[in-house]
C-alpha atoms as a PDB file:
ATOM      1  CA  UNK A   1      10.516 120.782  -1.414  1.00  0.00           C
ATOM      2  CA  UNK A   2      12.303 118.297  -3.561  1.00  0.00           C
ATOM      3  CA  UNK A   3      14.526 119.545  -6.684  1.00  0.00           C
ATOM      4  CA  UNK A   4      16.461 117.528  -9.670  1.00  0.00           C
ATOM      5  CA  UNK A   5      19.309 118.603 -10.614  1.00  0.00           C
ATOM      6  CA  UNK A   6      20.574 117.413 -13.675  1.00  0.00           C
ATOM      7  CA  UNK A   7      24.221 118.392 -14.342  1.00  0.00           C
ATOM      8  CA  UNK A   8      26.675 116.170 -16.011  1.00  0.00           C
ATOM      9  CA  UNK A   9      29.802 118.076 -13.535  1.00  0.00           C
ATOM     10  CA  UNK A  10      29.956 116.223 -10.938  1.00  0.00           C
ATOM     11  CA  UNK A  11      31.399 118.936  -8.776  1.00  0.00           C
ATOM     12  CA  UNK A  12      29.110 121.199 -10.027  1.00  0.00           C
ATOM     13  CA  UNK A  13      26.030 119.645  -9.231  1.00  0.00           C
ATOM     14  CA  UNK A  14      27.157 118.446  -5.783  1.00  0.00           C
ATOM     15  CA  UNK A  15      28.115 122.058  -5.065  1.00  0.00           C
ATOM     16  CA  UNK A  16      24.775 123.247  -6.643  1.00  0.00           C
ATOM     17  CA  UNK A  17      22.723 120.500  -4.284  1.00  0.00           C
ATOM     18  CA  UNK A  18      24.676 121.532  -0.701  1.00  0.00           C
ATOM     19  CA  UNK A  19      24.071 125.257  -1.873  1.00  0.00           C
ATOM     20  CA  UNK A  20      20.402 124.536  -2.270  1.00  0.00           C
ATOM     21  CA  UNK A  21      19.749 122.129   0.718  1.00  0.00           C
ATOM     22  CA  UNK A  22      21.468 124.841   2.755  1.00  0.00           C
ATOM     23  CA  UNK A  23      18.751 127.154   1.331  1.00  0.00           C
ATOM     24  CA  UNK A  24      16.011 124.993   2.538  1.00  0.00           C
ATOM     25  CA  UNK A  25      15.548 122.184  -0.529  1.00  0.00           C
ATOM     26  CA  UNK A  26      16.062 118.734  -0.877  1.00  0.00           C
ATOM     27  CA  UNK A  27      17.726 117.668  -4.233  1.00  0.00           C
ATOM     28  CA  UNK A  28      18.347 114.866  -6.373  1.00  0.00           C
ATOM     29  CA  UNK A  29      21.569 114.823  -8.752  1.00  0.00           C
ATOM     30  CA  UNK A  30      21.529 112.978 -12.399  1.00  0.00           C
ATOM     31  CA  UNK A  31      24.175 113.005 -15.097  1.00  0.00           C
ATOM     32  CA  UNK A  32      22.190 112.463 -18.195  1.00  0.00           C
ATOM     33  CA  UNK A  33      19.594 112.673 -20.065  1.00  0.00           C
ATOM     34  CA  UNK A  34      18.199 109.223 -19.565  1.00  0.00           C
ATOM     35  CA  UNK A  35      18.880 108.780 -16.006  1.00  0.00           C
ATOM     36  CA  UNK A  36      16.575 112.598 -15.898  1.00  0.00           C
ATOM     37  CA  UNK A  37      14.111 110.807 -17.588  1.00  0.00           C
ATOM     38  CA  UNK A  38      13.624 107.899 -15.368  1.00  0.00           C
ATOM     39  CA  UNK A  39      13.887 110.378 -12.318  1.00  0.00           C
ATOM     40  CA  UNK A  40      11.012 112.498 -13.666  1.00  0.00           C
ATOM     41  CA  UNK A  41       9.274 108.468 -14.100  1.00  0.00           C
ATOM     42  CA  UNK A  42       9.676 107.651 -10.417  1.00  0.00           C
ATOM     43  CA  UNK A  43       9.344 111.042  -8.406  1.00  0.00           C
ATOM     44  CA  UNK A  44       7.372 114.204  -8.481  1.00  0.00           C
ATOM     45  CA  UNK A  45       9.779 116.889  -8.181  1.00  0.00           C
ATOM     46  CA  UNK A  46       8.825 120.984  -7.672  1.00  0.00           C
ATOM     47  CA  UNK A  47      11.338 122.133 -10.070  1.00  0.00           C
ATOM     48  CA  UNK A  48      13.924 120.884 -11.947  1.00  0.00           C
ATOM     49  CA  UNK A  49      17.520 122.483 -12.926  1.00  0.00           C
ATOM     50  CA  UNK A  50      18.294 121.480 -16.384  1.00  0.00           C
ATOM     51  CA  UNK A  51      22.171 122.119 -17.830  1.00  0.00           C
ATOM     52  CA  UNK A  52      21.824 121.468 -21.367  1.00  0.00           C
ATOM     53  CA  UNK A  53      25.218 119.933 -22.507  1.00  0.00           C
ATOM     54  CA  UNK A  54      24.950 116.429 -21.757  1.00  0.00           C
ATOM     55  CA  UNK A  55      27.068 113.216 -22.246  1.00  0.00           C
ATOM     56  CA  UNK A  56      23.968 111.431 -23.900  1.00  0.00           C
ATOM     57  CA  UNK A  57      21.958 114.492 -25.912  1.00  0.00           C
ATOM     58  CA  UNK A  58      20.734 117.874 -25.165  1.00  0.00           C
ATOM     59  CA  UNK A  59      18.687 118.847 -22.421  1.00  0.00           C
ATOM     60  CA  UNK A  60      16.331 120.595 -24.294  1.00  0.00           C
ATOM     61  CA  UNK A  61      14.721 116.972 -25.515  1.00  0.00           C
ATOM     62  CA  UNK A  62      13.959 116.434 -21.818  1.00  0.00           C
ATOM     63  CA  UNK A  63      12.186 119.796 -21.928  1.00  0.00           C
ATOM     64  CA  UNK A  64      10.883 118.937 -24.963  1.00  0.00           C
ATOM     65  CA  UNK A  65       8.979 115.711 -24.041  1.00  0.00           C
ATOM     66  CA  UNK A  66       7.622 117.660 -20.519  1.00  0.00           C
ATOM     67  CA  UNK A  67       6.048 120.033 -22.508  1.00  0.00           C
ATOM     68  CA  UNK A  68       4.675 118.061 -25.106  1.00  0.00           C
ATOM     69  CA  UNK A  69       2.863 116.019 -22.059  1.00  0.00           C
ATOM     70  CA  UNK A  70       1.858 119.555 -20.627  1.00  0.00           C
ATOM     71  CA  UNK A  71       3.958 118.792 -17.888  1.00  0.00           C
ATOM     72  CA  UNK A  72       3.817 122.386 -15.865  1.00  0.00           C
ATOM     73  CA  UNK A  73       7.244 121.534 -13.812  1.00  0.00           C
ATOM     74  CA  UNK A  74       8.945 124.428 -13.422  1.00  0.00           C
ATOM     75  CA  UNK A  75      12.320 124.481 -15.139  1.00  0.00           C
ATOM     76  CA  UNK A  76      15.711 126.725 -14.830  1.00  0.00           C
ATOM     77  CA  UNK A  77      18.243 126.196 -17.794  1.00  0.00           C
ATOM     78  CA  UNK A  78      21.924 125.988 -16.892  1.00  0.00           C
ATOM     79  CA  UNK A  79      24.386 126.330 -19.793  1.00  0.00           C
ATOM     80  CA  UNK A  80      27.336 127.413 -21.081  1.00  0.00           C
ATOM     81  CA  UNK A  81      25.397 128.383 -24.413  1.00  0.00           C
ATOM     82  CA  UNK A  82      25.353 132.025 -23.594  1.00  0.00           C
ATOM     83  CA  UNK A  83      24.079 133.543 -27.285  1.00  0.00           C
ATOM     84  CA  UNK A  84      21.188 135.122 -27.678  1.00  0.00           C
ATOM     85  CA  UNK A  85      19.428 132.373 -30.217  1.00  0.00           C
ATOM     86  CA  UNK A  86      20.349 129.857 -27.432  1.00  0.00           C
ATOM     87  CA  UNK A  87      18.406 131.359 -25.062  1.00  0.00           C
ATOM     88  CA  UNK A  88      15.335 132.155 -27.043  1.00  0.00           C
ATOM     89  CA  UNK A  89      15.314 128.093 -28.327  1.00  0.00           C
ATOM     90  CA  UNK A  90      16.021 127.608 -24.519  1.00  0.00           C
ATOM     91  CA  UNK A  91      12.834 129.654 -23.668  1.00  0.00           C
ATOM     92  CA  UNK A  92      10.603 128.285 -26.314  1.00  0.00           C
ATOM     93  CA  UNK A  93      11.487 125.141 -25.472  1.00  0.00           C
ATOM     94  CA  UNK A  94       9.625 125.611 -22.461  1.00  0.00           C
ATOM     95  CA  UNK A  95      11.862 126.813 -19.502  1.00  0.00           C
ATOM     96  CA  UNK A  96      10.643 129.001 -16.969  1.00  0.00           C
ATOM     97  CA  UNK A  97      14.025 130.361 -16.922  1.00  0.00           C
ATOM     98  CA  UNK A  98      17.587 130.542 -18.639  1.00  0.00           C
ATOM     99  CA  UNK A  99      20.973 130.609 -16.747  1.00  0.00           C
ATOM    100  CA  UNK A 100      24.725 131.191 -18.573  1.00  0.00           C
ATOM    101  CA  UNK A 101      27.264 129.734 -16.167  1.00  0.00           C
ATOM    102  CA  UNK A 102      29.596 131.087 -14.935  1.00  0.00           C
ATOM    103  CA  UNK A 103      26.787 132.658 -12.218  1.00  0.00           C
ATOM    104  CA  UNK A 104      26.432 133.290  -8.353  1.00  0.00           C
ATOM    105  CA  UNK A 105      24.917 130.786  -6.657  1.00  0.00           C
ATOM    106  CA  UNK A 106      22.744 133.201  -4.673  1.00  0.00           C
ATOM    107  CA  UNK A 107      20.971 134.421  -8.218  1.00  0.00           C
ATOM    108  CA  UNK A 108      20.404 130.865  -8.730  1.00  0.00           C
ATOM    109  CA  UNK A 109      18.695 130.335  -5.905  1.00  0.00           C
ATOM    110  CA  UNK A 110      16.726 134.057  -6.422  1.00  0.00           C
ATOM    111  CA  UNK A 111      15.644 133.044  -9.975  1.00  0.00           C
ATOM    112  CA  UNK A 112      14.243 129.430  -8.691  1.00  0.00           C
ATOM    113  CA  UNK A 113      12.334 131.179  -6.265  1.00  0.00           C
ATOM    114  CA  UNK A 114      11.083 133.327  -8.852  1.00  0.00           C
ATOM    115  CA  UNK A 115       9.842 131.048 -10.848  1.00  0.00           C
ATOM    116  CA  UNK A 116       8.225 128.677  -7.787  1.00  0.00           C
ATOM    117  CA  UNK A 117       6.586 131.650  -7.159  1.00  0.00           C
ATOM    118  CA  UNK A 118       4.497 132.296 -10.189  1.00  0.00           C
ATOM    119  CA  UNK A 119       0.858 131.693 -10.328  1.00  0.00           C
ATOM    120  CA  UNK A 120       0.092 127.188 -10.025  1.00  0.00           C
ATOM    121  CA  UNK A 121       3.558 126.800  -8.685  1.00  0.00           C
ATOM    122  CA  UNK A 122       3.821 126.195  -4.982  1.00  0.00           C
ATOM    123  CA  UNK A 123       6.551 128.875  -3.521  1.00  0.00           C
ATOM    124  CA  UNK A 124       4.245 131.104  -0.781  1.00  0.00           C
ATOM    125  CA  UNK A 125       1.310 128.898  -0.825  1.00  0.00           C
ATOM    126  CA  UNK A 126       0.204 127.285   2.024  1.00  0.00           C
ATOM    127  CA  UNK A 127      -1.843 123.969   2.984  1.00  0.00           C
ATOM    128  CA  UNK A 128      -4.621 123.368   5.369  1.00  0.00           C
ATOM    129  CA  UNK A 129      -6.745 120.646   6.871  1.00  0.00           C
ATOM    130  CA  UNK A 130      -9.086 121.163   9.713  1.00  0.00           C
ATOM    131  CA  UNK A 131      -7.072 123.314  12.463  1.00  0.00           C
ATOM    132  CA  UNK A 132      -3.544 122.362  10.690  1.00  0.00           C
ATOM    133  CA  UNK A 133      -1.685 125.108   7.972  1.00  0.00           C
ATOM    134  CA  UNK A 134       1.052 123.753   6.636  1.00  0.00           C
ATOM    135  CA  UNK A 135       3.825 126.853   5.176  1.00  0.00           C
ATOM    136  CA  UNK A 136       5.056 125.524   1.422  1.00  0.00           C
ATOM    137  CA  UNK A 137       8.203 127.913   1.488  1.00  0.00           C
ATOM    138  CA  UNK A 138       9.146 127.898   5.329  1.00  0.00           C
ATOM    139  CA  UNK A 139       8.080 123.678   5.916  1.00  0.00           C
ATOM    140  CA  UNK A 140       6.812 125.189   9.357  1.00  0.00           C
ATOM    141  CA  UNK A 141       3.846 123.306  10.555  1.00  0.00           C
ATOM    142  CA  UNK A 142       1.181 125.300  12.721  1.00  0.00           C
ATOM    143  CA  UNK A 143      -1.581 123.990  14.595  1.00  0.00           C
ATOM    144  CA  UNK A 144      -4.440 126.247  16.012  1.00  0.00           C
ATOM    145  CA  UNK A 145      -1.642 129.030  14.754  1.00  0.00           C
ATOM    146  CA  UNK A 146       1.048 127.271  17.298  1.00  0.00           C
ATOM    147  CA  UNK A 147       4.126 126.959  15.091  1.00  0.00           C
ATOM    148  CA  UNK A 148       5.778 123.286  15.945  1.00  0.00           C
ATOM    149  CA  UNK A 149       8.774 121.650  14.464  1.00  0.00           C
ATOM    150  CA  UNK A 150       8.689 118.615  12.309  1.00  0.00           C
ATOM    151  CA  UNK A 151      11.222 116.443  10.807  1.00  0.00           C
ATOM    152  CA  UNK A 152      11.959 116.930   7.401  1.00  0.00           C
ATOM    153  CA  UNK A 153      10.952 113.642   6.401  1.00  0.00           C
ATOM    154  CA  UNK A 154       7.968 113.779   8.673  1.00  0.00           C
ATOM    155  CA  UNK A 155       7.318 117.226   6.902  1.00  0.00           C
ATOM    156  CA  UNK A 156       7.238 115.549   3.375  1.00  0.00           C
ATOM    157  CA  UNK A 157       4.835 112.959   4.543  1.00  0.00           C
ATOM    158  CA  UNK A 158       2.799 115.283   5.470  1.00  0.00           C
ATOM    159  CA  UNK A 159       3.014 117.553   2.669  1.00  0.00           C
ATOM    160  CA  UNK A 160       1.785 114.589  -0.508  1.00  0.00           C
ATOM    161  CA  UNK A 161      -0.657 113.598   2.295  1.00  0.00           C
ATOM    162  CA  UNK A 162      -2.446 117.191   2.807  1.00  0.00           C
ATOM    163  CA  UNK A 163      -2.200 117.677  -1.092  1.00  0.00           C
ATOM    164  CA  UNK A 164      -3.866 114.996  -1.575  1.00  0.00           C
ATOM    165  CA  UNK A 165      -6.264 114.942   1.255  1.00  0.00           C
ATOM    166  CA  UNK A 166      -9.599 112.938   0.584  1.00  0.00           C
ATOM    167  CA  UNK A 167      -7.755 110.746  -1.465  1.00  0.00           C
ATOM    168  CA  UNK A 168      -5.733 107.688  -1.480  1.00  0.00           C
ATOM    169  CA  UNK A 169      -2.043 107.827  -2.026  1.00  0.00           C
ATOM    170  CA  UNK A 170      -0.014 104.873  -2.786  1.00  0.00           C
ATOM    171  CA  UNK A 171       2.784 103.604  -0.391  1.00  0.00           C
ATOM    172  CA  UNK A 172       5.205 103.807  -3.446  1.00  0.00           C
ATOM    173  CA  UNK A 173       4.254 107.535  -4.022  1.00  0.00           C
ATOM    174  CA  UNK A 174       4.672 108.093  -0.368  1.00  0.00           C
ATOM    175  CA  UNK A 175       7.738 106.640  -0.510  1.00  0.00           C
ATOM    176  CA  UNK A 176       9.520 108.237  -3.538  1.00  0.00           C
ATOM    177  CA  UNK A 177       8.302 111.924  -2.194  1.00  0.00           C
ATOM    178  CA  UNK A 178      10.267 110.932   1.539  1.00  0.00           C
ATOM    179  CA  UNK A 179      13.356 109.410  -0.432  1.00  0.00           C
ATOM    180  CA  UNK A 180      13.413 110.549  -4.014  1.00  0.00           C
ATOM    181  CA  UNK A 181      16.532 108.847  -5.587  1.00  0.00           C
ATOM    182  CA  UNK A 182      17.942 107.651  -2.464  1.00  0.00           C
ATOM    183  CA  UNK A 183      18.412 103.883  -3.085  1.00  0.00           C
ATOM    184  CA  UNK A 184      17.385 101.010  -0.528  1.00  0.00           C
ATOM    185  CA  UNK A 185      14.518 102.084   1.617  1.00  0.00           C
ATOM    186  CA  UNK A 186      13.753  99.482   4.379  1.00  0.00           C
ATOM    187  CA  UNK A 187      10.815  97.860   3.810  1.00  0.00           C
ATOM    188  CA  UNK A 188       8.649  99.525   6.909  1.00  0.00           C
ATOM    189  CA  UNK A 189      10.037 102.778   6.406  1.00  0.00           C
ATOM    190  CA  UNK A 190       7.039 104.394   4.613  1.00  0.00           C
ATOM    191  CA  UNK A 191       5.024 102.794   7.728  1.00  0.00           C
ATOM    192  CA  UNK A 192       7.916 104.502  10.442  1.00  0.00           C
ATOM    193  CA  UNK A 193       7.363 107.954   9.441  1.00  0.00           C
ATOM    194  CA  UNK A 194       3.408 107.688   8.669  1.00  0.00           C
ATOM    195  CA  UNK A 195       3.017 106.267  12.476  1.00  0.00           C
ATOM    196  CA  UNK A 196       5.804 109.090  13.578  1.00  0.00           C
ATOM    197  CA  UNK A 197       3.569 111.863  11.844  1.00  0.00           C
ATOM    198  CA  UNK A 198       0.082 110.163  13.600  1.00  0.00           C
ATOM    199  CA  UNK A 199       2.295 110.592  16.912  1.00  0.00           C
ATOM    200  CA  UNK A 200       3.122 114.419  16.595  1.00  0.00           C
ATOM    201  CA  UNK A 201      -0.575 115.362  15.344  1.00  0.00           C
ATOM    202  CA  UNK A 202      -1.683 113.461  18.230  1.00  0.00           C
ATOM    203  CA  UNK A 203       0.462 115.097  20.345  1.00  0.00           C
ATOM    204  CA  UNK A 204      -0.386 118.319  19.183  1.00  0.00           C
ATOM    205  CA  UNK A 205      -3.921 118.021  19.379  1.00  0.00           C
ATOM    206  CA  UNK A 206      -4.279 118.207  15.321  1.00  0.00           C
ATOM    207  CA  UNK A 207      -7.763 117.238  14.111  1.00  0.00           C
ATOM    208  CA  UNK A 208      -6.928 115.086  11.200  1.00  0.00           C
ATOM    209  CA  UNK A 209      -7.091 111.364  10.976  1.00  0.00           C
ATOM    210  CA  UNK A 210      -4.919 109.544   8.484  1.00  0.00           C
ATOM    211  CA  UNK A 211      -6.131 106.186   7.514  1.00  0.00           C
ATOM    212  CA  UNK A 212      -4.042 103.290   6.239  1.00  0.00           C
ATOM    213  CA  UNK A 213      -5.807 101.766   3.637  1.00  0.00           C
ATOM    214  CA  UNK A 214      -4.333  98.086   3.355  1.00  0.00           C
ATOM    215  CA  UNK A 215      -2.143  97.063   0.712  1.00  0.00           C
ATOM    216  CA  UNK A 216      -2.658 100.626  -1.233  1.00  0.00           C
ATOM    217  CA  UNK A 217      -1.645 103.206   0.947  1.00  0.00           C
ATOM    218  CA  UNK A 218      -2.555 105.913   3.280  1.00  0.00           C
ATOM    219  CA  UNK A 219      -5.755 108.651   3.255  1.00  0.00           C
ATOM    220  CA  UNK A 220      -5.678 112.157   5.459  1.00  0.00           C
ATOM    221  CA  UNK A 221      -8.958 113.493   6.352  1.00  0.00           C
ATOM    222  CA  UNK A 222     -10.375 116.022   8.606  1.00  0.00           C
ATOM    223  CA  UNK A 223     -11.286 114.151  12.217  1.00  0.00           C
ATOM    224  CA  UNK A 224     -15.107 113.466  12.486  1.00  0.00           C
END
């Protein structure tokens, strides 16, 4: 489950990101408010942790414009602005959530899973296709109720694929859910861990198919 972080400490947010990869989340780290807007552009992102006080406006204009699109992103404020009017314009600004640093990094991680696991949010849901269940808040893959052990970027493949299953996804969405802000990506990459995840449902006697659909992107269907 992919996070953004966007904190404009530095040592902050990289403490915030090995804290919450160590709790079972990937996370992507941005400093301001534009590059948070051009990581909401490129990736789709479970929740987002939003400090307010930053170099190039306020954070509450990114929550602003989410809400304004009805974007439903779940999103936990972090900020220093600690009075009670800041946190009711922090609240009906639209976050799920409202944080005064200093905090514990273990409430942090109890309120995000609060909020994930509200009603339409994806904390404690779970995925299925054919004889496959795929667990949302563990990432443990069982088939016929067999738990097996994925990779996590095999694991996010197959997580946009079963959301989406029945439907085409693009090779670029594919793409940005496996490596979110993560640079150069190899050209075949997408194609690696697609023929990877065939392998292990193979292997594993899965019943789902997952069809490449030429210069678009890939398709996951029950097996006929």
């Amino acid at each position: 489950m992919r996070l953004l972080i966007v904190e404009d400490n530095i040592e902050l947010s990289r403490l915030l990101a090995n804290g919450l990869m160590a709790a079972g989340y990937e996370a992507d780290l941005v400093h301001s408010v534009a590059e948070a807007r051009d990581a909401l552009r490129s990736v789709t992102y479970a929740a987002m942790i939003l400090d307010l006080g930053l170099p190039d406006g306020d954070g509450l204009s990114v929550l602003s414009e989410l809400r304004r699109k009805t974007d439903p992103l779940p999103v936990l404020v972090l900020t220093a602005r600690d009075g009670l009017q800041d946190r009711v314009n922090g609240l009906r600004s639209g976050a799920d959530d409202y944080l005064a640093k200093p905090f514990a990094l273990e409430e942090l991680v109890a309120r995000l899973e609060a909020i994930l696991r509200r009603p339409g949010q994806l904390l404690g849901s779970s995925l299925s296709l054919a004889n496959l269940v795929y667990d949302t808040e563990s990432r443990q893959v069982f088939i016929d109720s067999t738990p097996h052990v994925f990779s996590a970027r095999e694991t996010s493949v197959l997580e946009i694929l079963l959301r989406r299953q029945g439907r085409v996804v693009p090779k670029k969405n594919v793409e940005d859910h496996i490596f979110g802000l993560a640079g150069e990506v190899a050209s075949n990459a997408v194609e690696v861990y697609v023929s990877r995840l065939r392998k292990l449902l193979a292997e594993h006697n899965a019943r789902i198919t997952i069809h490449t659909i030429r210069g678009v992107g890939y398709l996951m269907a029950e097996e006929k």
